[in-house]
Protein backbone atom coordinates (compact mmCIF):
# COMPACT_ATOMS: atom_id res chain seq x y z
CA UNK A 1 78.37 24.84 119.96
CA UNK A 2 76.04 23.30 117.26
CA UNK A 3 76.28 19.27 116.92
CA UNK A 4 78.60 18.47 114.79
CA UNK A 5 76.54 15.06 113.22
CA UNK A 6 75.72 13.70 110.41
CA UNK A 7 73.67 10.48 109.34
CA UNK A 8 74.02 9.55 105.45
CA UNK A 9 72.55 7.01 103.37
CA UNK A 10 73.53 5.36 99.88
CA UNK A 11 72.03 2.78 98.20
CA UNK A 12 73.50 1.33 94.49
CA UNK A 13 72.69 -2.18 92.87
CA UNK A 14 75.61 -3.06 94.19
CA UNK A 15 75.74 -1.83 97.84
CA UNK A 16 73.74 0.00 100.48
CA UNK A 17 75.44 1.98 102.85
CA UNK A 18 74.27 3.94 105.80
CA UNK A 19 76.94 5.59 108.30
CA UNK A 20 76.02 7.98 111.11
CA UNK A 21 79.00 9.82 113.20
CA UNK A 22 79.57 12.42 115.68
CA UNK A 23 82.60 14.23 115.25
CA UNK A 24 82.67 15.77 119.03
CA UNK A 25 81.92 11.90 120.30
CA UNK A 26 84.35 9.67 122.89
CA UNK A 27 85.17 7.39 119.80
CA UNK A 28 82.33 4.75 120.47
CA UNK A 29 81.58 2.34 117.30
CA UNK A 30 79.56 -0.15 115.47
CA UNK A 31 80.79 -1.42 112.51
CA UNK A 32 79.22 -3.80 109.87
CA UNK A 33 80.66 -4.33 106.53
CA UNK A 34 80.71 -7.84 105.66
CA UNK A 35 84.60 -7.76 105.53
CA UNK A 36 86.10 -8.44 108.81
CA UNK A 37 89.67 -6.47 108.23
CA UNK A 38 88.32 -3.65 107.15
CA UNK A 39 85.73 -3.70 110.13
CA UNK A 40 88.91 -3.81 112.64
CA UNK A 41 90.23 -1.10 110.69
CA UNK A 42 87.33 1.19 111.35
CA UNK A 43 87.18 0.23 114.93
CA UNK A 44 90.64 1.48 115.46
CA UNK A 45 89.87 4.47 112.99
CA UNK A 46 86.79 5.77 115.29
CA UNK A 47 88.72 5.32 118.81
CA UNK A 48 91.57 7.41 117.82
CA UNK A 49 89.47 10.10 115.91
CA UNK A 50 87.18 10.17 118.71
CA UNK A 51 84.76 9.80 116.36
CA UNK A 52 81.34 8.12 117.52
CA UNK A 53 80.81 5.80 114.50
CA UNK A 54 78.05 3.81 113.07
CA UNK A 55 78.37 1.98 109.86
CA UNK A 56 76.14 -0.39 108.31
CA UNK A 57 77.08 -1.79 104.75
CA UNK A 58 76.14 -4.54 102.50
CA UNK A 59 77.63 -5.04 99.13
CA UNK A 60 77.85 -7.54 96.00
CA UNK A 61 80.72 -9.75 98.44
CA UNK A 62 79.88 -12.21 96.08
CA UNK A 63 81.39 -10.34 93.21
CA UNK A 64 84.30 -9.31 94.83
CA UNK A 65 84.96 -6.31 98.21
CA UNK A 66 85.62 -3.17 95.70
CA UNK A 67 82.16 -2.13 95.65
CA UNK A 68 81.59 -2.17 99.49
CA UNK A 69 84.78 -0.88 100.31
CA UNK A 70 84.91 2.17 97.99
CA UNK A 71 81.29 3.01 98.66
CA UNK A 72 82.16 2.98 102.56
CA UNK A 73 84.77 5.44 101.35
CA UNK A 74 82.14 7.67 99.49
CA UNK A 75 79.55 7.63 102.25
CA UNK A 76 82.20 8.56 104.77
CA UNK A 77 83.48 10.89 103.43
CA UNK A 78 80.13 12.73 103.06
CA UNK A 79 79.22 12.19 106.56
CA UNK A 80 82.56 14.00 107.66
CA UNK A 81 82.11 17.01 104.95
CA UNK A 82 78.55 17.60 106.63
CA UNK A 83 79.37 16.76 109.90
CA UNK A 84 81.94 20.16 109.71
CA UNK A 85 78.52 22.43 108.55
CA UNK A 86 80.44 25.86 107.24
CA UNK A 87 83.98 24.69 108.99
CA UNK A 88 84.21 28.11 111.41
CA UNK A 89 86.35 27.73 114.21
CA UNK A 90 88.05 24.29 113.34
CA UNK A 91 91.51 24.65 113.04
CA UNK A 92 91.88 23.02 109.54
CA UNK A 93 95.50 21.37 109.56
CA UNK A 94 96.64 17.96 111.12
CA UNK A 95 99.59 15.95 110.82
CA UNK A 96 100.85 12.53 112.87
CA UNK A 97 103.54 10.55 112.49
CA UNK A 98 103.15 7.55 113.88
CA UNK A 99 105.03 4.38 115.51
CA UNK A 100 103.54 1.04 115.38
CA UNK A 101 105.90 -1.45 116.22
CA UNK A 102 108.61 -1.55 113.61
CA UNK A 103 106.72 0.94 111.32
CA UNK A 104 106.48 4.42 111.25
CA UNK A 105 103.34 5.91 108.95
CA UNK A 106 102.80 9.81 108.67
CA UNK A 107 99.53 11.24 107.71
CA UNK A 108 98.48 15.21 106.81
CA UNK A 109 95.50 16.61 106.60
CA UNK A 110 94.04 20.47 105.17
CA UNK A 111 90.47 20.55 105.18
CA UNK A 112 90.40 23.03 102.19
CA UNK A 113 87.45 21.70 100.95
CA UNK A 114 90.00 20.80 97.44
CA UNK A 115 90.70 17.37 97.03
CA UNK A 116 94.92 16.70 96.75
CA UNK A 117 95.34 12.53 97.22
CA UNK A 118 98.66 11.05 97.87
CA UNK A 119 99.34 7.50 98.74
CA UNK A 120 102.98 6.36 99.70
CA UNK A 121 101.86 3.09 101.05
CA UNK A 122 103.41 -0.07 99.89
CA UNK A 123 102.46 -3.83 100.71
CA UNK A 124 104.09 -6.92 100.15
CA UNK A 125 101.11 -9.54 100.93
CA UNK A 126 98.15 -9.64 98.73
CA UNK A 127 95.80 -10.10 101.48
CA UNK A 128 95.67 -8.89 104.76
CA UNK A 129 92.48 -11.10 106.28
CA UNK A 130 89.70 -10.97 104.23
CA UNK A 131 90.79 -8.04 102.20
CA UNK A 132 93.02 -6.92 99.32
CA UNK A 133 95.57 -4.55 100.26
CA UNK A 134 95.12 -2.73 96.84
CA UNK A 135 91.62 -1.88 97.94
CA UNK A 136 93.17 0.52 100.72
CA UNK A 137 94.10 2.97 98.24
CA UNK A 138 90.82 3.12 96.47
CA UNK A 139 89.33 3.59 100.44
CA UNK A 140 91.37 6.65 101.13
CA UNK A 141 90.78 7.98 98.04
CA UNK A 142 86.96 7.73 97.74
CA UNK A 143 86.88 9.57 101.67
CA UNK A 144 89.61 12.38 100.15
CA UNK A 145 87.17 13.00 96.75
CA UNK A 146 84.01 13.37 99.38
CA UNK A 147 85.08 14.95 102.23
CA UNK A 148 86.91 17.66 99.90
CA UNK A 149 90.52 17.73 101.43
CA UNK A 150 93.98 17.08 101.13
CA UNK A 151 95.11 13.83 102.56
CA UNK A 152 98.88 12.97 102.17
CA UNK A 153 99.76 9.22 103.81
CA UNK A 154 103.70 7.86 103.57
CA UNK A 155 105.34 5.12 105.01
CA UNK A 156 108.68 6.13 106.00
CA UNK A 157 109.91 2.28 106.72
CA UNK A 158 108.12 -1.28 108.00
CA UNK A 159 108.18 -4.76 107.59
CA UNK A 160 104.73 -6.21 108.76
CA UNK A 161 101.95 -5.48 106.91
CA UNK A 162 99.10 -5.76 109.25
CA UNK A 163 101.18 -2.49 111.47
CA UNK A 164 101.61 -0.61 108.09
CA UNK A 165 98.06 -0.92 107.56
CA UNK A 166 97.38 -0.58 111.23
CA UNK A 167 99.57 2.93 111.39
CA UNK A 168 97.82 4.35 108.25
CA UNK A 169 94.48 4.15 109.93
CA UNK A 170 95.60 5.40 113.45
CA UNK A 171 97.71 8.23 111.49
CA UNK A 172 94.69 9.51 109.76
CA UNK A 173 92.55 9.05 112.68
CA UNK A 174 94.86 11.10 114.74
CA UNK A 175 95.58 14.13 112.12
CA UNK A 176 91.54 14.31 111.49
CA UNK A 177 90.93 14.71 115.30
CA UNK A 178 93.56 17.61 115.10
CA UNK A 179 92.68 19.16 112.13
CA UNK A 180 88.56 18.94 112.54
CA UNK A 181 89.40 20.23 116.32
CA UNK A 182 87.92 23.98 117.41
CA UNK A 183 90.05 26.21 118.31
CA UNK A 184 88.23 28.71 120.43
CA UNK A 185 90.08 31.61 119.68
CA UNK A 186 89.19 31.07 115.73
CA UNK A 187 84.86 31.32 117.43
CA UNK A 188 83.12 31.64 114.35
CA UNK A 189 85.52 32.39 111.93
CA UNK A 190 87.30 30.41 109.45
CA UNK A 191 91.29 29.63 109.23
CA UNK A 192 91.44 30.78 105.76
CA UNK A 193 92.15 34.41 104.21
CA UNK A 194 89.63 33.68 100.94
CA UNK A 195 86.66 33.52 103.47
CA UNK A 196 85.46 30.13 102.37
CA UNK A 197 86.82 26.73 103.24
């Protein structure tokens, strides 16, 4: 089995990003975005993906967190899309739905290589730590627009933000692992009757 890895830089005037990731990792991590939140986020996103993940990021903080945070989005979303190489063999769908605490958050996943984006997600605090809950939307999006896939994310019902935020991460975490997952009956073909993914 060829490594599935990938190590991607971007640099703006208003950020420089650089994220390196292993899709077949043990979900180790090293996280550095200048926003805290978001930082936790990522932590929890790479131990339930499995994911080995390195980010690195600094952005215009002093202007506001869009920048950094939608440019984290970008780059990862790359560094998945060319961690997969030609897709064969990976079994292409994912879906969790999962409990945290008083919330329940379900996430699905087609790496199709089209981009589909839907967001169910609702806050009612501003702020969750040092970033603005609007800013999760624009995150997910920016990784669905790169990586080439569709990503659907609801919240069926919860109360606390920091879980609903929480569950959104550890849903998509969880329906990536699945869907980016080799099956090895599939060995190097692709789950798809066009031929191309």
């Amino acid at each position: 089995m060829k490594n599935r890895t990938s190590k991607i830089a971007r640099t703006t005037k208003e950020t420089g990003i650089s994220v390196e990731l292993n899709l077949d990792g043990i979900g180790k991590y090293k996280i550095s975005s200048g926003i805290g939140f978001l930082d936790h986020m990522l932590e929890l996103f790479s131990k339930n993906s499995l994911i080995d993940l390195k980010i690195n990021a600094k952005g215009d903080l002093q202007v506001d967190e869009h920048h950094t945070v939608e440019d984290i989005g970008i780059v990862l979303g790359q560094a998945i899309k060319q961690s997969l190489g030609d897709k064969k063999g990976i079994t292409r769908y994912g879906s969790m739905l999962l409990p945290m605490d008083e919330c329940l958050v379900e996430c699905a996943i087609d790496l199709s290589g089209r981009n589909y984006f839907v967001w169910n997600i609702g806050f009612t605090r501003k702020n969750l730590g040092d970033m603005p809950t609007e800013l999760f939307e624009d995150f997910f999006k920016a990784i669905c627009e790169n990586l080439g896939a569709n990503i659907h994310l609801n919240l069926r019902y919860g109360r606390n933000n920091h879980h609903i935020i929480e569950g959104v991460f550890k849903a998509f975490a969880r329906a990536l692992k699945q869907a980016m997952s080799l099956d090895p009956r599939l060995k190097d073909s692709l789950p798809s009757t066009k031929g191309i993914l």
